[in-house]
C-alpha atoms as a PDB file:
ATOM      1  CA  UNK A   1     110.129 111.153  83.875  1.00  0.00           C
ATOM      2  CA  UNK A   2     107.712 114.129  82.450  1.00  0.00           C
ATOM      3  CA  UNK A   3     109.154 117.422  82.716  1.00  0.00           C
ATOM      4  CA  UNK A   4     105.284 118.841  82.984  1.00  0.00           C
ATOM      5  CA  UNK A   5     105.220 121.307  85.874  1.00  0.00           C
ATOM      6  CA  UNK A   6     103.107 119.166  88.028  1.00  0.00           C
ATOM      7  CA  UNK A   7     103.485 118.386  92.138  1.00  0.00           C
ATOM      8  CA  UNK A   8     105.848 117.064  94.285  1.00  0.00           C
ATOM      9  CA  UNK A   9     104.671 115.380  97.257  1.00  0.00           C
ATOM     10  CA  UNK A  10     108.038 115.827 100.019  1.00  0.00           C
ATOM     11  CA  UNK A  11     107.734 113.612 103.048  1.00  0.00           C
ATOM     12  CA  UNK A  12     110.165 114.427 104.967  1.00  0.00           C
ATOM     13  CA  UNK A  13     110.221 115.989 108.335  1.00  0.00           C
ATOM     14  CA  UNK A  14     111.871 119.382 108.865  1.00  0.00           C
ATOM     15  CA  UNK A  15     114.847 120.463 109.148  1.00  0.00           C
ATOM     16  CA  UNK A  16     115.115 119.584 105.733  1.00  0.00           C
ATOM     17  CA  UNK A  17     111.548 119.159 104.178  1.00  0.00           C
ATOM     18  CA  UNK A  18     111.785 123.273 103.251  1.00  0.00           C
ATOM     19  CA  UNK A  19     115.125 123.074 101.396  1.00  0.00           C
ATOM     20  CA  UNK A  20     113.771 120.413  99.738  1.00  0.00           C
ATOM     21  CA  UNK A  21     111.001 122.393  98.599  1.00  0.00           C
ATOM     22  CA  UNK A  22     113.224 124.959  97.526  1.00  0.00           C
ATOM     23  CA  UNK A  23     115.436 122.893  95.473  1.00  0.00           C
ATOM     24  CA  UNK A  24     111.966 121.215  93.634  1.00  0.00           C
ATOM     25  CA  UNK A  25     110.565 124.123  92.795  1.00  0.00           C
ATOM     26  CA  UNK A  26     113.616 125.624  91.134  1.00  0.00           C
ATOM     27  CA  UNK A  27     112.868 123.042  88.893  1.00  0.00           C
ATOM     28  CA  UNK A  28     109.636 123.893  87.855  1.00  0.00           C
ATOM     29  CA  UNK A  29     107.431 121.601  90.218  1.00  0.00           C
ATOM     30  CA  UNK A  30     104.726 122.533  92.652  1.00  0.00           C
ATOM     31  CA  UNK A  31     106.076 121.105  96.858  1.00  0.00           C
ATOM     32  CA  UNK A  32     103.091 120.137  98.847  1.00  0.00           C
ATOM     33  CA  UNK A  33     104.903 119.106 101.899  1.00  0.00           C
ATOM     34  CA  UNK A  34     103.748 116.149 103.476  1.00  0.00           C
ATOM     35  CA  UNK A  35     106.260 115.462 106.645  1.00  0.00           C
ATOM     36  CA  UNK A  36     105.773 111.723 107.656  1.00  0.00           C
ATOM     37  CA  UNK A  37     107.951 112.030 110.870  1.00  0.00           C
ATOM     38  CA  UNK A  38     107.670 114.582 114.032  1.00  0.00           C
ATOM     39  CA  UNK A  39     111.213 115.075 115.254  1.00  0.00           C
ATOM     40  CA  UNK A  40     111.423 115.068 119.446  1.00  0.00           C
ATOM     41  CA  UNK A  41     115.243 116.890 120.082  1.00  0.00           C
ATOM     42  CA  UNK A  42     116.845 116.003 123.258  1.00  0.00           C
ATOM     43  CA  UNK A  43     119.801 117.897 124.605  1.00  0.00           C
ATOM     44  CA  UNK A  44     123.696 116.045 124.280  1.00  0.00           C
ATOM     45  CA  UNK A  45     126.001 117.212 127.387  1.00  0.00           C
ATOM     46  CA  UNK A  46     129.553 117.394 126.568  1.00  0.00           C
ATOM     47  CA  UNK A  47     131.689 114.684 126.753  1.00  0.00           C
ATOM     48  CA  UNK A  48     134.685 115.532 128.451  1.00  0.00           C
ATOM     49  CA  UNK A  49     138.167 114.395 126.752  1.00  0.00           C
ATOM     50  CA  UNK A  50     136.157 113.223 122.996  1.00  0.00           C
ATOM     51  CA  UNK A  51     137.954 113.490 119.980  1.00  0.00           C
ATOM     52  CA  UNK A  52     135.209 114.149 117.567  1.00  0.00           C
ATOM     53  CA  UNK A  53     131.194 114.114 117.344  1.00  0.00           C
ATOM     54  CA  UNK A  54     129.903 111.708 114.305  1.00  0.00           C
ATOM     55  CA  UNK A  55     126.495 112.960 113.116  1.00  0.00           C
ATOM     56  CA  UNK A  56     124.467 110.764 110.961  1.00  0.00           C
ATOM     57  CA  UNK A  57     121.607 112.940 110.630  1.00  0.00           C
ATOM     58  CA  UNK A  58     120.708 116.999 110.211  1.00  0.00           C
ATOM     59  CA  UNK A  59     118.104 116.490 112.963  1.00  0.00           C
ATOM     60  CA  UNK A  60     121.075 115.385 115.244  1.00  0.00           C
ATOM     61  CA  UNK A  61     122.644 118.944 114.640  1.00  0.00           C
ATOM     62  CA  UNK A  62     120.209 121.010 117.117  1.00  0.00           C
ATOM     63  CA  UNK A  63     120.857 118.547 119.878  1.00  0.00           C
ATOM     64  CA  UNK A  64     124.367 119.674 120.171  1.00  0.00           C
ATOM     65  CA  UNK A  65     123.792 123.050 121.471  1.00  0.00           C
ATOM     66  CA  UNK A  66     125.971 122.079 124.767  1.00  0.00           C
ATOM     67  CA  UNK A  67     129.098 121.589 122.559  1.00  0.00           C
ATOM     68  CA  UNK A  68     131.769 124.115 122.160  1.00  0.00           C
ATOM     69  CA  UNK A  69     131.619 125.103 118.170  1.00  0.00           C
ATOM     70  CA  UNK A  70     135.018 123.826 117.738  1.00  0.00           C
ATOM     71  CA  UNK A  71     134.982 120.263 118.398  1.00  0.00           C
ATOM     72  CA  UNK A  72     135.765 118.393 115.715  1.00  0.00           C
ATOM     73  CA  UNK A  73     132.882 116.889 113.361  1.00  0.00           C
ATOM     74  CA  UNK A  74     132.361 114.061 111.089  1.00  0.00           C
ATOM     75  CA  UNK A  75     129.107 114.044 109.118  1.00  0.00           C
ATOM     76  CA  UNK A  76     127.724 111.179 107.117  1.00  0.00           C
ATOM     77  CA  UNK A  77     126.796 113.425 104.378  1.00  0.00           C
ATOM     78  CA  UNK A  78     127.150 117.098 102.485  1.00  0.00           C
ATOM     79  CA  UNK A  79     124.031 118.467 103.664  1.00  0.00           C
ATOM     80  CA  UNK A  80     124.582 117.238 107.042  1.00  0.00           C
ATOM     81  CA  UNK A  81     128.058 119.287 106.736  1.00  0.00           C
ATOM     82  CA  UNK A  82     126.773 122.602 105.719  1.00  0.00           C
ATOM     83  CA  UNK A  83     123.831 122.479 108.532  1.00  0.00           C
ATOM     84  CA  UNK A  84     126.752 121.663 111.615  1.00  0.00           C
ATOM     85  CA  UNK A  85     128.393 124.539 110.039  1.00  0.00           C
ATOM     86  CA  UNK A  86     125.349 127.056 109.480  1.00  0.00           C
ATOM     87  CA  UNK A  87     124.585 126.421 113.261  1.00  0.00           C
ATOM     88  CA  UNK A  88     128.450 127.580 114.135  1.00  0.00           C
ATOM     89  CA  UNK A  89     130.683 124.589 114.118  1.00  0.00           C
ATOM     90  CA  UNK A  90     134.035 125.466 112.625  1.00  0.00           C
ATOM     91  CA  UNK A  91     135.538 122.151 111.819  1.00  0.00           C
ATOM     92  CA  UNK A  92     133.226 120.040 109.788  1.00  0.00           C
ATOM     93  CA  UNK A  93     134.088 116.811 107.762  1.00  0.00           C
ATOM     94  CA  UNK A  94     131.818 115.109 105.651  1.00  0.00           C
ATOM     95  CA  UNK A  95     132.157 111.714 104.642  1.00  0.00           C
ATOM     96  CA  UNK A  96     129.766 112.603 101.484  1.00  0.00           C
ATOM     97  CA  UNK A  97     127.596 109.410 101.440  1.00  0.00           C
ATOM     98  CA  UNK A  98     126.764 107.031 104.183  1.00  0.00           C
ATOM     99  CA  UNK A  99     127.173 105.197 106.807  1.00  0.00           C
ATOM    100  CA  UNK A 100     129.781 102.723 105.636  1.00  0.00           C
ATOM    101  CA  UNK A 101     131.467 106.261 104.099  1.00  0.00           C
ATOM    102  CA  UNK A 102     131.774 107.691 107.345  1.00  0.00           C
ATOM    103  CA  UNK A 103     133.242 104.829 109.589  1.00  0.00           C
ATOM    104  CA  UNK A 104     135.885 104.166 106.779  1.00  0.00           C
ATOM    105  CA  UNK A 105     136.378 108.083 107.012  1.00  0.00           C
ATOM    106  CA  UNK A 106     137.171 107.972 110.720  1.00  0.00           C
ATOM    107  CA  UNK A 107     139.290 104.935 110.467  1.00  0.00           C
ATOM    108  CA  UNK A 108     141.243 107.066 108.533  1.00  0.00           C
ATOM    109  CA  UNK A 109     141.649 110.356 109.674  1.00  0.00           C
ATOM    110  CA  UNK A 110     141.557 109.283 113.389  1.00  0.00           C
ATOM    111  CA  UNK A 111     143.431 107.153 116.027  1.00  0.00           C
ATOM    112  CA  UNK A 112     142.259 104.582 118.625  1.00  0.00           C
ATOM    113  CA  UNK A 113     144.633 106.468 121.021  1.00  0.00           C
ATOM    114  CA  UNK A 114     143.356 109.856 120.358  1.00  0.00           C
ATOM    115  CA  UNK A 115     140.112 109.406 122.864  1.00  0.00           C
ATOM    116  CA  UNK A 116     136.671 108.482 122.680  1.00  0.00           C
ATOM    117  CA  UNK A 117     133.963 109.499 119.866  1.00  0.00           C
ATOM    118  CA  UNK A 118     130.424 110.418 120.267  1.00  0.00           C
ATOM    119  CA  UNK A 119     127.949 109.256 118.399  1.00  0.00           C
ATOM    120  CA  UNK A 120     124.747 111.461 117.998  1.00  0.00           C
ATOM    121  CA  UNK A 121     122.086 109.836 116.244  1.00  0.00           C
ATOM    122  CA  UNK A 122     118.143 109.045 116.482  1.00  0.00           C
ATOM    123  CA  UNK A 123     116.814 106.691 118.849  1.00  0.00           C
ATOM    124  CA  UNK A 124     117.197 102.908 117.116  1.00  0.00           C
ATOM    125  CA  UNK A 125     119.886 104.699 114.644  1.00  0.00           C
ATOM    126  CA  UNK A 126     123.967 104.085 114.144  1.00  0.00           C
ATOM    127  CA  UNK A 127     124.038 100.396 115.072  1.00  0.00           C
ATOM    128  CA  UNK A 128     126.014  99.562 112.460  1.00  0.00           C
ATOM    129  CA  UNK A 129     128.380 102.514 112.715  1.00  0.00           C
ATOM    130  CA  UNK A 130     128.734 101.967 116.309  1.00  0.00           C
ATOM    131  CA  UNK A 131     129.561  98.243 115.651  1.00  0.00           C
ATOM    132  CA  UNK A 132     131.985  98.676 113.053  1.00  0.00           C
ATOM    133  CA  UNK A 133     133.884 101.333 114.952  1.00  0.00           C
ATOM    134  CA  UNK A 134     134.062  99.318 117.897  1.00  0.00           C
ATOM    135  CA  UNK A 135     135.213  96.204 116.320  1.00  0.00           C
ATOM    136  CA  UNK A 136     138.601  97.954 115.347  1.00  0.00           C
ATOM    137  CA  UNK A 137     139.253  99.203 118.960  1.00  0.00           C
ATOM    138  CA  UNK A 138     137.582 102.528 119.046  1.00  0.00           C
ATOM    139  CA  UNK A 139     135.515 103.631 122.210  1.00  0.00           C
ATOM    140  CA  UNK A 140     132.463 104.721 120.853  1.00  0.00           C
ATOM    141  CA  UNK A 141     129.543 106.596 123.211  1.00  0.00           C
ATOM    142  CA  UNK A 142     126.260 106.779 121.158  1.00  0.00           C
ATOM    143  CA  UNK A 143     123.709 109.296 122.675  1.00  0.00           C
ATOM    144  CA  UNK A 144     120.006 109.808 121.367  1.00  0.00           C
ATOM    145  CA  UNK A 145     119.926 113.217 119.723  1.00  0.00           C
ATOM    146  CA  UNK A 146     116.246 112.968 118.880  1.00  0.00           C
ATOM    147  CA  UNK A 147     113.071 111.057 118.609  1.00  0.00           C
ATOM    148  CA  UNK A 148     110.873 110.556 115.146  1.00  0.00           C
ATOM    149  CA  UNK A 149     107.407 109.406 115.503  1.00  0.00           C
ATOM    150  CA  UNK A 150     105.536 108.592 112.471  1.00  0.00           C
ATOM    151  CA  UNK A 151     102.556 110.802 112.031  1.00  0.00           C
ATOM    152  CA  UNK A 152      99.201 108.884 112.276  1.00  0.00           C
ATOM    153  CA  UNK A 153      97.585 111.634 109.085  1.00  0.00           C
ATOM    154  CA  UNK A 154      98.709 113.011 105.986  1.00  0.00           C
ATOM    155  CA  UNK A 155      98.007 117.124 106.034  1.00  0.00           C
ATOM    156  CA  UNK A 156      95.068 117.961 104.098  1.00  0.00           C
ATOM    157  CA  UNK A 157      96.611 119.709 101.564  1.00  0.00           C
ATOM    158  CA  UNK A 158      98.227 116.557 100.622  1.00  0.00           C
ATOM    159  CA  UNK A 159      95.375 114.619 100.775  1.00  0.00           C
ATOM    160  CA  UNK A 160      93.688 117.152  98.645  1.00  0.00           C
ATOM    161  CA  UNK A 161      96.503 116.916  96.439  1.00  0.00           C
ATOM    162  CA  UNK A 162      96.702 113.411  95.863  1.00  0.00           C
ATOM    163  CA  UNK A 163      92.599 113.077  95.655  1.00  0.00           C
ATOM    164  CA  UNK A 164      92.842 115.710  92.553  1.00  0.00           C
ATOM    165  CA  UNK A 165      95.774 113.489  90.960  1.00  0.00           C
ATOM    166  CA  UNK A 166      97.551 117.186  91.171  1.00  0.00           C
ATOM    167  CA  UNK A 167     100.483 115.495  92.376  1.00  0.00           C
ATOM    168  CA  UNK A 168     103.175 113.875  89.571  1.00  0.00           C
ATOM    169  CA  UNK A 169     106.272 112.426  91.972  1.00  0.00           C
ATOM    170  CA  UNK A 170     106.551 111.755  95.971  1.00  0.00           C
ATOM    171  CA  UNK A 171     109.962 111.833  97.212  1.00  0.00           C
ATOM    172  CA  UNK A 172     110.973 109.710 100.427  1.00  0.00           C
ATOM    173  CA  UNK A 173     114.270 110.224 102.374  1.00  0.00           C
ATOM    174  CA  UNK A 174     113.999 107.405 105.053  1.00  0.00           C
ATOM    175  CA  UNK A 175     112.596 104.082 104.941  1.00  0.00           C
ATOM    176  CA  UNK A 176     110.628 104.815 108.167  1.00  0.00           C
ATOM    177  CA  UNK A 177     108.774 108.483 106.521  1.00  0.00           C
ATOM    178  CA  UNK A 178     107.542 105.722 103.380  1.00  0.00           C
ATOM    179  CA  UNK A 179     106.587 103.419 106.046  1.00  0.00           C
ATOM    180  CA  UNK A 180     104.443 106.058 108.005  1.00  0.00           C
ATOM    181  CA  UNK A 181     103.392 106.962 104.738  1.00  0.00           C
ATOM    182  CA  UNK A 182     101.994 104.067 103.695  1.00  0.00           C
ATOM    183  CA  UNK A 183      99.953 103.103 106.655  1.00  0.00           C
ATOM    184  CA  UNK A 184      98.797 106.668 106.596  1.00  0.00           C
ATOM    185  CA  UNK A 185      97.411 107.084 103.392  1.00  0.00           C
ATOM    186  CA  UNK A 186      93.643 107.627 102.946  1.00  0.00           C
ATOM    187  CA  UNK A 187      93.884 107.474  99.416  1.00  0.00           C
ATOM    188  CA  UNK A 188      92.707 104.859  97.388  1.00  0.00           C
ATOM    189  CA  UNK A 189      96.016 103.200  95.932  1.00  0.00           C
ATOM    190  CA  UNK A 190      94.964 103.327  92.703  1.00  0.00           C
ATOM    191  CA  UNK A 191      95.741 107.368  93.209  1.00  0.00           C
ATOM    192  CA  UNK A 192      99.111 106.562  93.298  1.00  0.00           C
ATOM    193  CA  UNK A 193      99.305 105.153  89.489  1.00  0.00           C
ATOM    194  CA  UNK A 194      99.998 108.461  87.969  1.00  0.00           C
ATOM    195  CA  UNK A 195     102.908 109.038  90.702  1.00  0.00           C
ATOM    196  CA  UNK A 196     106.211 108.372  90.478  1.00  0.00           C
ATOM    197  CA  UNK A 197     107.791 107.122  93.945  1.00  0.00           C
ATOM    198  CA  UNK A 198     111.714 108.614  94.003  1.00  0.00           C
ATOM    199  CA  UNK A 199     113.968 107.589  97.073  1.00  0.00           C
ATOM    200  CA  UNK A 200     117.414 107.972  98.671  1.00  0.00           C
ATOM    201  CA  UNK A 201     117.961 104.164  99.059  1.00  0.00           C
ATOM    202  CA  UNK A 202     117.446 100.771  98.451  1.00  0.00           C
ATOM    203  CA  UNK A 203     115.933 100.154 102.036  1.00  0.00           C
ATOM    204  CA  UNK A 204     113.368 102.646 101.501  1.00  0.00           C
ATOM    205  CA  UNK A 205     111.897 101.528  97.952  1.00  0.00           C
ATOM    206  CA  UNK A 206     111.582  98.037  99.819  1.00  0.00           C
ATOM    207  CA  UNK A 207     109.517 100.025 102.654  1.00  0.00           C
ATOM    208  CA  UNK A 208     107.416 101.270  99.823  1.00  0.00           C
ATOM    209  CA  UNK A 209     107.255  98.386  96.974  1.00  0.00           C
ATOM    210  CA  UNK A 210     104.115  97.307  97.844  1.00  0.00           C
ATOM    211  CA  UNK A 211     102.175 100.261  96.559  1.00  0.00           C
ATOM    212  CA  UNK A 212     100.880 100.609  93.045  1.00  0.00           C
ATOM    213  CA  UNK A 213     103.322 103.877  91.573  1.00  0.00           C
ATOM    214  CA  UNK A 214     104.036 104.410  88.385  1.00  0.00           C
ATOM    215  CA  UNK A 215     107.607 103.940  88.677  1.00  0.00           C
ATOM    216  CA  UNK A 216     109.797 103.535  91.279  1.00  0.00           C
ATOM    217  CA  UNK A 217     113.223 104.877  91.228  1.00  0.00           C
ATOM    218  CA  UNK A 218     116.326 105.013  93.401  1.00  0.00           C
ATOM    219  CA  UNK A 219     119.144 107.866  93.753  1.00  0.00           C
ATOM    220  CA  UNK A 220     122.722 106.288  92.778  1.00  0.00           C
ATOM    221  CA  UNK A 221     123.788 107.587  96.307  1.00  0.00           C
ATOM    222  CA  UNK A 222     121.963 108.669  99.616  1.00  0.00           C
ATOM    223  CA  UNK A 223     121.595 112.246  98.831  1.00  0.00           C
ATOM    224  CA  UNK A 224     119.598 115.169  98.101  1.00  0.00           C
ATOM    225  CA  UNK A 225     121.633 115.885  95.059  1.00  0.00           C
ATOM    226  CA  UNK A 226     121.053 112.636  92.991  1.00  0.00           C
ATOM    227  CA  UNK A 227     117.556 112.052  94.595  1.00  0.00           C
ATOM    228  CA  UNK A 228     116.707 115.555  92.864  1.00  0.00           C
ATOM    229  CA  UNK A 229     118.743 115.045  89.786  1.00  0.00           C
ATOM    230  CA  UNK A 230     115.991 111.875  89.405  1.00  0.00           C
ATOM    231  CA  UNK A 231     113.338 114.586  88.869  1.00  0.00           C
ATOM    232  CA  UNK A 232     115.117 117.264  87.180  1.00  0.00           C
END
């Protein structure tokens, strides 16, 4: 990929879209954020008697404003980690990938006999968590931390940017931002030639295959870290 200072195109919905723009940039490229997703919290009560929270998401983190900051956490990732303990939680686990990660990561550092878990995730999300947990005797309660509704319009600025061919990479974090991307995109898809699509996961290159990029390229895990180190 060109190291040319030229722009990157971030889709994802805050928290998260700024630091992203913060990490680009101290690489030399230009953010025009572009969030594909508008995040809808809703508030998780306490569940009495639960042996830890598993978060699968950063956006879960606000929704547990209820919880006492030392109940034990399991995140599904690093970044996840460092938010739960930015917004005062004290013990913090990450399981430093994904999904599969974290449920192996509970399995071992927890017991079926030490209580229930609670699952905060957004609403459709952690079905395969939940499952997996479950099938090896675990009581797992999954709550809806948030909502994310695809936005129907691309900001202007982006649209601007991607009219001017100003911007060089766009960088997708979830399979449903590049499919709200997609069917938002005013652009003529030829634009898109001179771009080069980088994403967390397989599922999300599929959500996005379709479109004509110059390359498209997948982080060796679900992170931040190696989606980056794909531009740096």
């Amino acid at each position: 990929m060109s190291s040319i200072v030229r722009g990157a195109l971030i889709t994802r919905p805050e928290p998260g879209a700024s630091e992203t723009a913060e990490r680009v940039a101290s690489l030399g490229w230009r953010p025009t954020l572009s969030p594909m997703l508008t995040i809808t919290l809703r508030v998780i009560e306490p569940l009495p008697g639960v042996q830890a929270v598993l978060i699968t998401s950063a956006n879960a983190i606000r929704a547990l404003g209820e919880l006492d900051r030392t109940t034990r956490l399991f995140t599904v990732g690093d970044a996840t980690a460092a938010r739960a303990t930015q917004f005062g939680f004290t013990d913090v686990t990450s399981a430093g990938r994904d999904a599969a990660a974290l449920s192996a990561l509970v399995i071992e550092r927890l017991t079926v006999e030490g209580g229930p878990l609670l699952l905060a995730s957004g609403e459709g999300q952690g079905m395969e968590l939940l499952l997996t947990l479950r099938a090896v005797g675990f009581r797992v309660v999954r709550r809806v931390a948030y909502e994310a509704q695809p936005a129907k319009h691309l900001p202007q600025p982006a649209i601007d940017a991607l009219t001017r061919g100003e911007i060089g990479c766009a960088l997708f974090f979830s399979a449903q931002t590049a499919r709200a991307f997609a069917a938002a995109l005013p652009v003529a898809p030829a634009r898109l030639s001179g771009i080069d699509a980088v994403v967390l996961s397989q599922p999300v290159a599929d959500a996005i295959c379709h479109l004509p990029w110059r390359s498209l390229r997948v982080a060796s895990h679900p992170n931040q870290e190696s989606l980056v180190a794909l531009i740096a």
